[in-house]
Protein backbone atom coordinates (compact mmCIF):
# COMPACT_ATOMS: atom_id res chain seq x y z
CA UNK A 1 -14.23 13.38 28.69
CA UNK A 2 -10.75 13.27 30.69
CA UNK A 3 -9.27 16.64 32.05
CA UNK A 4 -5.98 17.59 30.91
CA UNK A 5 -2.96 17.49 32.67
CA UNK A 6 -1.67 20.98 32.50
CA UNK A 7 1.56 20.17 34.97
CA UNK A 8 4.83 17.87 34.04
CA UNK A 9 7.33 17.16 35.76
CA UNK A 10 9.45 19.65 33.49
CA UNK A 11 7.46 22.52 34.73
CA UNK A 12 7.54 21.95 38.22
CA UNK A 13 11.37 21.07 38.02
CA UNK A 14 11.63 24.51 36.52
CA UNK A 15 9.72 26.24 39.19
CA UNK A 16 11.27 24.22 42.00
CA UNK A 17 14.67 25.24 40.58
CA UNK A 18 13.98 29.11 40.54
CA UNK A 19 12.12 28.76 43.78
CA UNK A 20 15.25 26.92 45.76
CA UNK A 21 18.07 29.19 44.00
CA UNK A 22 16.28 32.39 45.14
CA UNK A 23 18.43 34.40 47.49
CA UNK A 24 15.86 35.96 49.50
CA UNK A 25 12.09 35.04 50.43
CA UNK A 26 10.98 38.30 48.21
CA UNK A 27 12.98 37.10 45.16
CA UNK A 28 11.79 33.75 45.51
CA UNK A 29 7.93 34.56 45.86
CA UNK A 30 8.21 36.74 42.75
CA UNK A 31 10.13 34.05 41.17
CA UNK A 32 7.14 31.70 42.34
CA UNK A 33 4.04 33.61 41.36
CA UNK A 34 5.38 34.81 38.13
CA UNK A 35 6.39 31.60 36.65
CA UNK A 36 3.13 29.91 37.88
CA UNK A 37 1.44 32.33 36.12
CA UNK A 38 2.97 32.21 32.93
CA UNK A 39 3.70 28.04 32.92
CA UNK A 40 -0.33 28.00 33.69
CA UNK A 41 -1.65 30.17 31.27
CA UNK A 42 -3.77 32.04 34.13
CA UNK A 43 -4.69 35.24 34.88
CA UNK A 44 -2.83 35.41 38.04
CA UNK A 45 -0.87 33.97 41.18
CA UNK A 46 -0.27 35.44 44.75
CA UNK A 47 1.53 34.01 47.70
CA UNK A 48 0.27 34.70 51.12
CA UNK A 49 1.94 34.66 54.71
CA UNK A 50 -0.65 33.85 57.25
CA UNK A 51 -0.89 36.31 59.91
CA UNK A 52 -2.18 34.40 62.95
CA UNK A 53 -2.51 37.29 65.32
CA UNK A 54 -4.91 38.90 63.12
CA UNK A 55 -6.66 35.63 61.73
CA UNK A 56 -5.70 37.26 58.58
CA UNK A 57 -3.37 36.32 55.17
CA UNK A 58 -1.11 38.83 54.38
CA UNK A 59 -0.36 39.01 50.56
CA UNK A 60 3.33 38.59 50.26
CA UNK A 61 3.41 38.71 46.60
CA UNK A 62 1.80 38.79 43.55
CA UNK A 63 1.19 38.65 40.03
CA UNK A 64 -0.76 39.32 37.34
CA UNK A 65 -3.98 41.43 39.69
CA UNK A 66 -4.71 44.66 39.10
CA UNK A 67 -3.99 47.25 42.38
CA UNK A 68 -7.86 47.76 42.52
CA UNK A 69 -8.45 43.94 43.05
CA UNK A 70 -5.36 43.64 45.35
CA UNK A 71 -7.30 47.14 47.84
CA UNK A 72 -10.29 45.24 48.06
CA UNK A 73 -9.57 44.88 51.71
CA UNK A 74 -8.38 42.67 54.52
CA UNK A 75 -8.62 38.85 53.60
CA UNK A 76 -10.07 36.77 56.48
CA UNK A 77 -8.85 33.65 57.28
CA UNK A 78 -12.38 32.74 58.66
CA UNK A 79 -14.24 34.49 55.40
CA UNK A 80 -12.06 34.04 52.63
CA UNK A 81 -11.54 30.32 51.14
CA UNK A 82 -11.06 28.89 54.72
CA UNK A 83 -11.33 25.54 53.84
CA UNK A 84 -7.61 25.37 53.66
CA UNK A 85 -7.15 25.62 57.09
CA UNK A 86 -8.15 21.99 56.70
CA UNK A 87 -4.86 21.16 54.68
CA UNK A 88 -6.46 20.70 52.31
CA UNK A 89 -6.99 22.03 48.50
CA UNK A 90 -10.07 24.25 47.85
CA UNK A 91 -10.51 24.43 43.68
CA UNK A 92 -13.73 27.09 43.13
CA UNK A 93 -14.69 26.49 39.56
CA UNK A 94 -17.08 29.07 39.24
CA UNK A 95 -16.76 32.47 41.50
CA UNK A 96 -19.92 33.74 40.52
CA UNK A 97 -21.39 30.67 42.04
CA UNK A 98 -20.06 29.89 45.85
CA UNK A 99 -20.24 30.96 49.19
CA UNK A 100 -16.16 30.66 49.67
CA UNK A 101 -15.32 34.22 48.50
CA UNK A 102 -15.18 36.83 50.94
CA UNK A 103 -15.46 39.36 48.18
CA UNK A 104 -17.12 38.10 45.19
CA UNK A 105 -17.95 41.23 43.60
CA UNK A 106 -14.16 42.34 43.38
CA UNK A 107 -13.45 38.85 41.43
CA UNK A 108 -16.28 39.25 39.30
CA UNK A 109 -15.08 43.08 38.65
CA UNK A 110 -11.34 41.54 37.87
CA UNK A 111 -12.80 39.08 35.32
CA UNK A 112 -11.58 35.88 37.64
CA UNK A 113 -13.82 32.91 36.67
CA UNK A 114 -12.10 30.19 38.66
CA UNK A 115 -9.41 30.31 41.44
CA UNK A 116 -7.33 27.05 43.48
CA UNK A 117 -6.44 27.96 46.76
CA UNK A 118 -3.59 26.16 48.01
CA UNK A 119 -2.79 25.67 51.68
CA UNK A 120 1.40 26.00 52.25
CA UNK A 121 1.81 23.92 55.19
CA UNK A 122 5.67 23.26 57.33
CA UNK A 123 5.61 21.39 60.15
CA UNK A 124 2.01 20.71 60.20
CA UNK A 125 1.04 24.30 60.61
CA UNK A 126 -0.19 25.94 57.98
CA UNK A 127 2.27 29.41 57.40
CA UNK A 128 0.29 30.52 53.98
CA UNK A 129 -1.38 30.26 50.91
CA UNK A 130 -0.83 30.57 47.29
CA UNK A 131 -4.01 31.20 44.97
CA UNK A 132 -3.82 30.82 41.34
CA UNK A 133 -6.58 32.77 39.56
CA UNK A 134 -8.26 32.51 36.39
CA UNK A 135 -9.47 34.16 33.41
CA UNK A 136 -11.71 31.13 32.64
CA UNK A 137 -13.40 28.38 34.47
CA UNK A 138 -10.44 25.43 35.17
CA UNK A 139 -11.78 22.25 35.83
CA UNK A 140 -8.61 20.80 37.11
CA UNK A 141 -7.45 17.29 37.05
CA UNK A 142 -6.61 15.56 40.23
CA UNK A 143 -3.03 14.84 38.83
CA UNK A 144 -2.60 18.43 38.94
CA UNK A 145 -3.75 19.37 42.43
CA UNK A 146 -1.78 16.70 43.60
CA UNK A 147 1.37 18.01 41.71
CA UNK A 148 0.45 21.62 43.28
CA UNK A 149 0.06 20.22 46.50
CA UNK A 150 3.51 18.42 46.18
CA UNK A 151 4.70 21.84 45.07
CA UNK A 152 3.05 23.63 47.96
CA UNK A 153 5.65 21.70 50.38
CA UNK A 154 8.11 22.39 48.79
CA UNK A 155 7.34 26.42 48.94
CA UNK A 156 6.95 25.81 52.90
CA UNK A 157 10.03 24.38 52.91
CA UNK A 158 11.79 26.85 51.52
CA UNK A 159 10.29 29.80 52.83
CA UNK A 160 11.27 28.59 56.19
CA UNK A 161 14.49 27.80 54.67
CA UNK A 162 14.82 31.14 53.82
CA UNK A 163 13.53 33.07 56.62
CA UNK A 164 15.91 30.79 58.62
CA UNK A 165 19.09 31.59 56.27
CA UNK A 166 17.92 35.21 56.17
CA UNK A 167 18.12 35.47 60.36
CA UNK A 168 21.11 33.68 60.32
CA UNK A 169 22.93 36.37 58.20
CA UNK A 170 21.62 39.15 60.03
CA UNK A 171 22.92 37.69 63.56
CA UNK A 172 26.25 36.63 61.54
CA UNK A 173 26.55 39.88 60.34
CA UNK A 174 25.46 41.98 63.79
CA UNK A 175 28.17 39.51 65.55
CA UNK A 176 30.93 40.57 63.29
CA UNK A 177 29.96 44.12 63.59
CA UNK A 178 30.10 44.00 67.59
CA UNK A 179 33.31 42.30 66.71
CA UNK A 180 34.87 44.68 64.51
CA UNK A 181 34.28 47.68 66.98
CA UNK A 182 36.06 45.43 70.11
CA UNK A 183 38.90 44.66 68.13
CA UNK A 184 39.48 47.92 66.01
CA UNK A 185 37.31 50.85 67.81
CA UNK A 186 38.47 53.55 65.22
């Protein structure tokens, strides 16, 4: 029995667009999560900024989790789905069945049968994470985690895109405010 494909090249064209026209790294993360969400039929999507001073992944977005999931408490980089600190994909088909979870009983609670934990990666250092959960187990095909890995280096690109364009506007704008009191103190 073959696994579907769930991902074309239609959907991540669409996601890729919304992702890369996004003003702001908040707009585009929503943008992200929501639409993976929604194109996946899956119970939910979250973006994470790794946090290397606390060995921790920050969530920097979400969708689709309920606030009592999303309390569970800090998320380990050393507990939680470490693997991708390899680079490398880490698909957990059944969460009532692995070691990988840091907190099992909160997925079980939040009815999450299966989640992919995706490694976002710029510059060879990995700067995040995005996990897509879901309501049923997902045997994914290998087409698809390639097409998500693709996609995951693209969202490192342009979150550092962003975060770059983002400083840029604040020292543009703090330079032309320092100018603006030189040349007219009023």
């Amino acid at each position: 029995m073959s696994i579907e494909n769930k991902i074309n090249i239609d959907l991540f064209k669409v996601i890729k667009s919304a992702m890369h026209t996004s003003a702001d790294l908040e707009s585009m993360g929503n943008n992200l999560v929501q639409l993976m969400t929604g194109a996946l039929d899956i119970k939910g999507c979250s973006l994470f900024a790794a946090n290397p001073q606390k060995k921790e992944l920050d969530i920097f977005t979400t969708f689709g989790l309920s606030t009592t999931y999303l309390r569970k408490g800090a998320i380990s980089s050393k507990k939680s789905i470490a693997a991708i600190y390899n680079k490398k994909p880490v698909v957990i088909k059944d969460t009532s069945n692995t070691d990988l979870l840091q907190y099992p009983e909160a997925a079980q609670k939040e009815g999450i049968k299966s989640i992919i934990s995706l490694p976002v990666v710029f510059s060879g250092k990995i700067i995040g994470a995005i996990r897509l959960y879901h309501h049923q187990s997902w045997d994914v095909s290998d087409h698809d985690l390639e097409t998500l890995m693709l996609f995951t280096d693209h969202v490192g690109m342009a979150m550092t895109y962003t975060r770059l364009l983002n400083a840029f506007m604040l020292i543009k704008d703090t330079v032309q405010d320092v100018h603006d009191i030189w040349v007219d103190p009023c």
